[in-house]
N, C-alpha and C. Protein backbone atom coordinates (compact mmCIF):
# COMPACT_ATOMS: atom_id res chain seq x y z
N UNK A 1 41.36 46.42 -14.02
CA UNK A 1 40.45 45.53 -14.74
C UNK A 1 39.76 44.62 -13.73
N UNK A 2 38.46 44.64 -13.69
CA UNK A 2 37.83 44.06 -12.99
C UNK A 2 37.26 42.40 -13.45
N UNK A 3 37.40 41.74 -12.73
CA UNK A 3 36.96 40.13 -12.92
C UNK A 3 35.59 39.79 -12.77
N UNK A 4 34.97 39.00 -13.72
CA UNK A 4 33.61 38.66 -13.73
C UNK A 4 33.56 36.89 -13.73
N UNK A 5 32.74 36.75 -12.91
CA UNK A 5 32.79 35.31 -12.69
C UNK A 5 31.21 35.17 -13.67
N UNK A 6 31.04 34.29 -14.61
CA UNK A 6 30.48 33.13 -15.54
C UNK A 6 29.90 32.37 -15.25
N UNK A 7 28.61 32.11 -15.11
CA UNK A 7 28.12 30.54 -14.60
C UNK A 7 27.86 30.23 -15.81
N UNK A 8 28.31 28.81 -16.33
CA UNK A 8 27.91 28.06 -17.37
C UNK A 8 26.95 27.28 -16.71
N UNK A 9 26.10 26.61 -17.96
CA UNK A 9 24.57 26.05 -17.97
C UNK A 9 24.69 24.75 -17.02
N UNK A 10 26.22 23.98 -17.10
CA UNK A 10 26.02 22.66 -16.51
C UNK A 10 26.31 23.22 -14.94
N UNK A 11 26.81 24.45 -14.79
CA UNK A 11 27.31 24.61 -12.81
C UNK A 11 25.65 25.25 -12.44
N UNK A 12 25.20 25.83 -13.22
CA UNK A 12 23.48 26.12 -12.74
C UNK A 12 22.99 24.26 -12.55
N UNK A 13 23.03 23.81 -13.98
CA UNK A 13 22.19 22.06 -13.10
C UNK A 13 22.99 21.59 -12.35
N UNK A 14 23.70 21.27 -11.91
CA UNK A 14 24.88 21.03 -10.90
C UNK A 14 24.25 21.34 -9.34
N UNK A 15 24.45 22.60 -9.39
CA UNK A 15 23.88 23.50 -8.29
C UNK A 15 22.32 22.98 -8.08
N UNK A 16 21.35 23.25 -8.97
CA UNK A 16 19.62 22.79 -8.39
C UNK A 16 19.90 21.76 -8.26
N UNK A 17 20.54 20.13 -9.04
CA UNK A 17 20.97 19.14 -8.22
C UNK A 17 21.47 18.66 -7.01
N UNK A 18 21.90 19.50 -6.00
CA UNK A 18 22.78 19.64 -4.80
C UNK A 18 21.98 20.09 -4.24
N UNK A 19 20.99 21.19 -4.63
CA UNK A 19 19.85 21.90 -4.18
C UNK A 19 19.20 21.01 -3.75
N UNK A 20 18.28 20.16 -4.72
CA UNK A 20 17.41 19.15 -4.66
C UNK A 20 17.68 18.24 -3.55
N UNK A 21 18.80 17.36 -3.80
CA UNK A 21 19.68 16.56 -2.76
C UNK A 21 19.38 17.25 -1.48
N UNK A 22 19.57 18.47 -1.04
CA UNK A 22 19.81 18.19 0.31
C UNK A 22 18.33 19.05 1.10
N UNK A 23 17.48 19.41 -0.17
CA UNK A 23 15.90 19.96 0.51
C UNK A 23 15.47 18.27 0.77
N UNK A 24 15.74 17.11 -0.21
CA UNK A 24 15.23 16.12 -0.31
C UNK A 24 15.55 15.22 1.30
N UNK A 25 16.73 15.62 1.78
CA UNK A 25 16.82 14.74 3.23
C UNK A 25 17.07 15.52 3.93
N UNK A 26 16.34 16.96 4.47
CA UNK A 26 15.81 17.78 5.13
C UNK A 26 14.60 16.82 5.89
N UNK A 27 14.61 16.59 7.58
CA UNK A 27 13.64 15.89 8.17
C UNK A 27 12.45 16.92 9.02
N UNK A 28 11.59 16.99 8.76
CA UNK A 28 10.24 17.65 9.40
C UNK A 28 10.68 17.87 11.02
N UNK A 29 10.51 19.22 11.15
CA UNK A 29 10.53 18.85 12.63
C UNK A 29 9.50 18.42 13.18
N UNK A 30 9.42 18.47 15.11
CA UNK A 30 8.40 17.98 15.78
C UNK A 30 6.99 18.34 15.24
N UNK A 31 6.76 19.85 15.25
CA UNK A 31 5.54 20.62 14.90
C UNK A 31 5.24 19.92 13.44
N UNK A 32 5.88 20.27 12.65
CA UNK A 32 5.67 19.59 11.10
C UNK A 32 5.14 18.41 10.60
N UNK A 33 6.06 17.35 11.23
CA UNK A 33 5.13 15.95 11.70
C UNK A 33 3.94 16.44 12.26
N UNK A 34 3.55 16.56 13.10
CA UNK A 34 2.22 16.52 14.06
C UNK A 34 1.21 16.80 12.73
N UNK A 35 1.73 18.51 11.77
CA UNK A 35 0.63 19.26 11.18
C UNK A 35 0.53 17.46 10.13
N UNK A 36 1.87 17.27 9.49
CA UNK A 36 1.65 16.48 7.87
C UNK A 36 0.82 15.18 8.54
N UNK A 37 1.09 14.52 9.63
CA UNK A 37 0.50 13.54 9.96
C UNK A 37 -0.93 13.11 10.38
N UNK A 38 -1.79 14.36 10.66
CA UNK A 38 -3.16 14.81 10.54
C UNK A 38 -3.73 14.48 9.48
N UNK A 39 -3.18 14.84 8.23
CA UNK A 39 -3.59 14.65 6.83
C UNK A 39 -3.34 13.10 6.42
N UNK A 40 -2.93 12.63 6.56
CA UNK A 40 -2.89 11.03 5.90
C UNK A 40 -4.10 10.31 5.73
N UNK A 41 -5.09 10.42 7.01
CA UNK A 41 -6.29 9.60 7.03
C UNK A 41 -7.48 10.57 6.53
N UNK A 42 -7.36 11.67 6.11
CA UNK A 42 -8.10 12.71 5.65
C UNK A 42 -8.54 12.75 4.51
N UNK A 43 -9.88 12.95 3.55
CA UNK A 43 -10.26 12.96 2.17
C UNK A 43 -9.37 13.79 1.64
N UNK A 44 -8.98 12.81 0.75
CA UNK A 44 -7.58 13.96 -0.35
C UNK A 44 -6.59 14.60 0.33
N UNK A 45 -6.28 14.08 1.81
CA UNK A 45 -5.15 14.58 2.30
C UNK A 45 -5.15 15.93 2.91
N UNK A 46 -6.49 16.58 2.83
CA UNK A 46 -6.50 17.76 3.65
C UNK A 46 -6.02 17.66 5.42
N UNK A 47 -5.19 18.99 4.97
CA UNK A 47 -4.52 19.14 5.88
C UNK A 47 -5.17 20.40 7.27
N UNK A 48 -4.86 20.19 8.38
CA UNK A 48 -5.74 20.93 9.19
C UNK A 48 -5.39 22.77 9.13
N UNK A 49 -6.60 23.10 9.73
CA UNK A 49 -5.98 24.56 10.07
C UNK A 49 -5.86 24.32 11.66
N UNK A 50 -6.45 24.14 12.87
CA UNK A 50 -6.27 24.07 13.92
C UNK A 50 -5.73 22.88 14.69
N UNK A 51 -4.93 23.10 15.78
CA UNK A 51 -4.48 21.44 16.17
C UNK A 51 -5.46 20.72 17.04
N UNK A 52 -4.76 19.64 17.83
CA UNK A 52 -6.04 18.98 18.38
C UNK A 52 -6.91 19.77 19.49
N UNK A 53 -6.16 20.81 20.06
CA UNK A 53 -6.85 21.91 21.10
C UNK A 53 -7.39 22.88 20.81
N UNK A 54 -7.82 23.11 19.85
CA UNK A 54 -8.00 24.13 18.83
C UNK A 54 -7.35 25.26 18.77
N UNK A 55 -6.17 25.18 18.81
CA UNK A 55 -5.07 26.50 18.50
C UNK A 55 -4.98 26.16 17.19
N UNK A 56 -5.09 27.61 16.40
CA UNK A 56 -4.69 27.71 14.84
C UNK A 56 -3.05 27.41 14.65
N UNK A 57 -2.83 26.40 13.81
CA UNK A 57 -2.06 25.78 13.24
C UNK A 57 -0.86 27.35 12.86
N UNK A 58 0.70 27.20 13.55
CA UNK A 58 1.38 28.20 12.95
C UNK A 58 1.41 28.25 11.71
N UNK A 59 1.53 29.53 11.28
CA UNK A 59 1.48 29.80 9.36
C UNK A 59 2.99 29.48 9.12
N UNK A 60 4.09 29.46 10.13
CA UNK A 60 5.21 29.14 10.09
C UNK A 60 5.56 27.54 9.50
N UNK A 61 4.96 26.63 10.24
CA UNK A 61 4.80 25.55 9.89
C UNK A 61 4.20 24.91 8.58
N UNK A 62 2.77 25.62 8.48
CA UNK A 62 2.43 25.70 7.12
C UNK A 62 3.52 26.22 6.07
N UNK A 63 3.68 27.38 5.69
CA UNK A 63 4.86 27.75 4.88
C UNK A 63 6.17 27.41 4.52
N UNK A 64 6.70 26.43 5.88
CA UNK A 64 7.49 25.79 5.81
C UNK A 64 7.42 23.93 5.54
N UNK A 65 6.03 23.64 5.56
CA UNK A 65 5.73 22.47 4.58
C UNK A 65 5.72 22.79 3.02
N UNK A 66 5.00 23.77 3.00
CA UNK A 66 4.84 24.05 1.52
C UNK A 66 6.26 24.11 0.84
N UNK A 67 6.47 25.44 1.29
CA UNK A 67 8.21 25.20 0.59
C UNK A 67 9.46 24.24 0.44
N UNK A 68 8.67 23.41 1.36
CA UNK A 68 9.74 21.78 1.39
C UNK A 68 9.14 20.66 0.31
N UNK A 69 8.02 21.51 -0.16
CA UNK A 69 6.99 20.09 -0.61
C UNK A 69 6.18 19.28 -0.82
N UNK A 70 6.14 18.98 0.80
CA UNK A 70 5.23 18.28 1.70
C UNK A 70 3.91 18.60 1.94
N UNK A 71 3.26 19.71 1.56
CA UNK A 71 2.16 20.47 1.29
C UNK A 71 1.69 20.85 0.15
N UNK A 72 0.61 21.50 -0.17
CA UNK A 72 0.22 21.99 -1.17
C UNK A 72 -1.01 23.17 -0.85
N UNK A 73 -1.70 24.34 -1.03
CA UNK A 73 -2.19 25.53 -1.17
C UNK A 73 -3.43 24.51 -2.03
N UNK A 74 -4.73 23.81 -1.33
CA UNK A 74 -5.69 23.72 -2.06
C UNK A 74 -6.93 24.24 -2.82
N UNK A 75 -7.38 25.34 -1.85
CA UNK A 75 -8.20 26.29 -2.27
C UNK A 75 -8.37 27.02 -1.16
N UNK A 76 -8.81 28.71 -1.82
CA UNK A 76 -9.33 30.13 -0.72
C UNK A 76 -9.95 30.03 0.11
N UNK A 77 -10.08 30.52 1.04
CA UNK A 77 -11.80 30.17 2.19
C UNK A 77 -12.11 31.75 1.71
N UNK A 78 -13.03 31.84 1.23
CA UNK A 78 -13.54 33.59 0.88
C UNK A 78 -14.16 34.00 2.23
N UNK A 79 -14.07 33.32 3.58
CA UNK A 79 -14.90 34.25 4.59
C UNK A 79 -13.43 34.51 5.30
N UNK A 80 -12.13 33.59 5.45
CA UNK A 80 -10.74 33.61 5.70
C UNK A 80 -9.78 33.56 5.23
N UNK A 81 -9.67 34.64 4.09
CA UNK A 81 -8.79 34.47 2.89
C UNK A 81 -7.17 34.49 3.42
N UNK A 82 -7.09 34.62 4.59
CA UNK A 82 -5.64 34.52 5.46
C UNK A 82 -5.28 33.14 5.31
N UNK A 83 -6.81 32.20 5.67
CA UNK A 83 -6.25 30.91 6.14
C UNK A 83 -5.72 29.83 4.76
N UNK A 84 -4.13 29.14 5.43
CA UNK A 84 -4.25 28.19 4.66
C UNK A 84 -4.84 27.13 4.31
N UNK A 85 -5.35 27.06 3.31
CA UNK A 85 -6.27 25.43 3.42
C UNK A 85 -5.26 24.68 2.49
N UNK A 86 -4.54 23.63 2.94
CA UNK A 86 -3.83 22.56 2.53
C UNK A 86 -4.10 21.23 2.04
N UNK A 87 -3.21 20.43 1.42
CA UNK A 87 -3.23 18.81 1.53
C UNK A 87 -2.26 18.64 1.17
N UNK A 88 -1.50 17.36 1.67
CA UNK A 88 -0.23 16.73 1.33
C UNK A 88 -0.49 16.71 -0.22
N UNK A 89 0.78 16.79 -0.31
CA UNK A 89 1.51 16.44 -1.66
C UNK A 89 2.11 14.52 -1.69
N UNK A 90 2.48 14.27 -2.66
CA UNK A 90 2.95 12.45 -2.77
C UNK A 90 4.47 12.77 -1.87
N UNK A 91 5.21 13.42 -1.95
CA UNK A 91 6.18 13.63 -1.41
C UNK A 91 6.12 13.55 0.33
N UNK A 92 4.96 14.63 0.68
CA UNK A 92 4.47 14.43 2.29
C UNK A 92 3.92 13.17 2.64
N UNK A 93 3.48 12.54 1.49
CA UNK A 93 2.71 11.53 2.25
C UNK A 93 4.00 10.66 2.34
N UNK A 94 5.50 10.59 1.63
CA UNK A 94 6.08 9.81 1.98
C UNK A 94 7.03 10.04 3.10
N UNK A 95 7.36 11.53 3.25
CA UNK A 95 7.85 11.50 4.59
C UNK A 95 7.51 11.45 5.74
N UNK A 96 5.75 10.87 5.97
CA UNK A 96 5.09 10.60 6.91
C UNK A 96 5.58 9.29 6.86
N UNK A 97 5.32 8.21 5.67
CA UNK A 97 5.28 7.12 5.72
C UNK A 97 7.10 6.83 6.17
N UNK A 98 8.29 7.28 5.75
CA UNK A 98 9.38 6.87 6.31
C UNK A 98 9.50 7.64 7.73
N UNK A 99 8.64 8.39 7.76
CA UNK A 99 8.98 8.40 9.46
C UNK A 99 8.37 7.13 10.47
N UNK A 100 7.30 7.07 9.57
CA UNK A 100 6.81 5.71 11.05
C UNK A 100 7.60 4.29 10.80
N UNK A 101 8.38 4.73 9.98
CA UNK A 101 9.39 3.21 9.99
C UNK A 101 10.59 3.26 10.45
């Protein structure tokens, strides 16, 4: 006889709670800062595609703002449908703002 393990409804919220908790004090690395901190003084928080030398911004970095949060997917470029075009989210703009403190 084989054993089946059960998740009841409160160990699922339990779990995305713990989830939440620890994506929530997850700190940006070096690269990450640099990209989210571009965007602060920017209309609506757009975020760059290239850095200050004009090397295209890693999609690594991008993808890994987004999925933390800290980003957001604003609209297509139809001539570079590869590129991300971004802007902080309220969340990025605050882990910019507790980093410079």
């Amino acid at each position: 006889m084989a054993l089946r393990l059960v998740e009841t409804e409160s160990a699922r919220r339990e779990s995305a709670v713990n989830s939440s908790d620890k994506q929530s004090r997850v700190k940006p690395t070096e690269q990450q800062m640099k990209y989210l901190r571009r965007g602060i003084n920017q209309p609506g928080g757009k975020l760059p595609l290239f850095d200050e030398y004009g090397r295209e911004i890693a999609d690594a970095t991008i993808r890994s703002c987004i999925d933390r949060g800290w980003a957001e997917p604003w609209f297509g470029n139809p001539i570079k449908p590869y590129w991300l075009v971004c802007k902080l989210t309220d969340k990025g703009r605050k882990v910019v703002r507790d980093a410079a403190n």
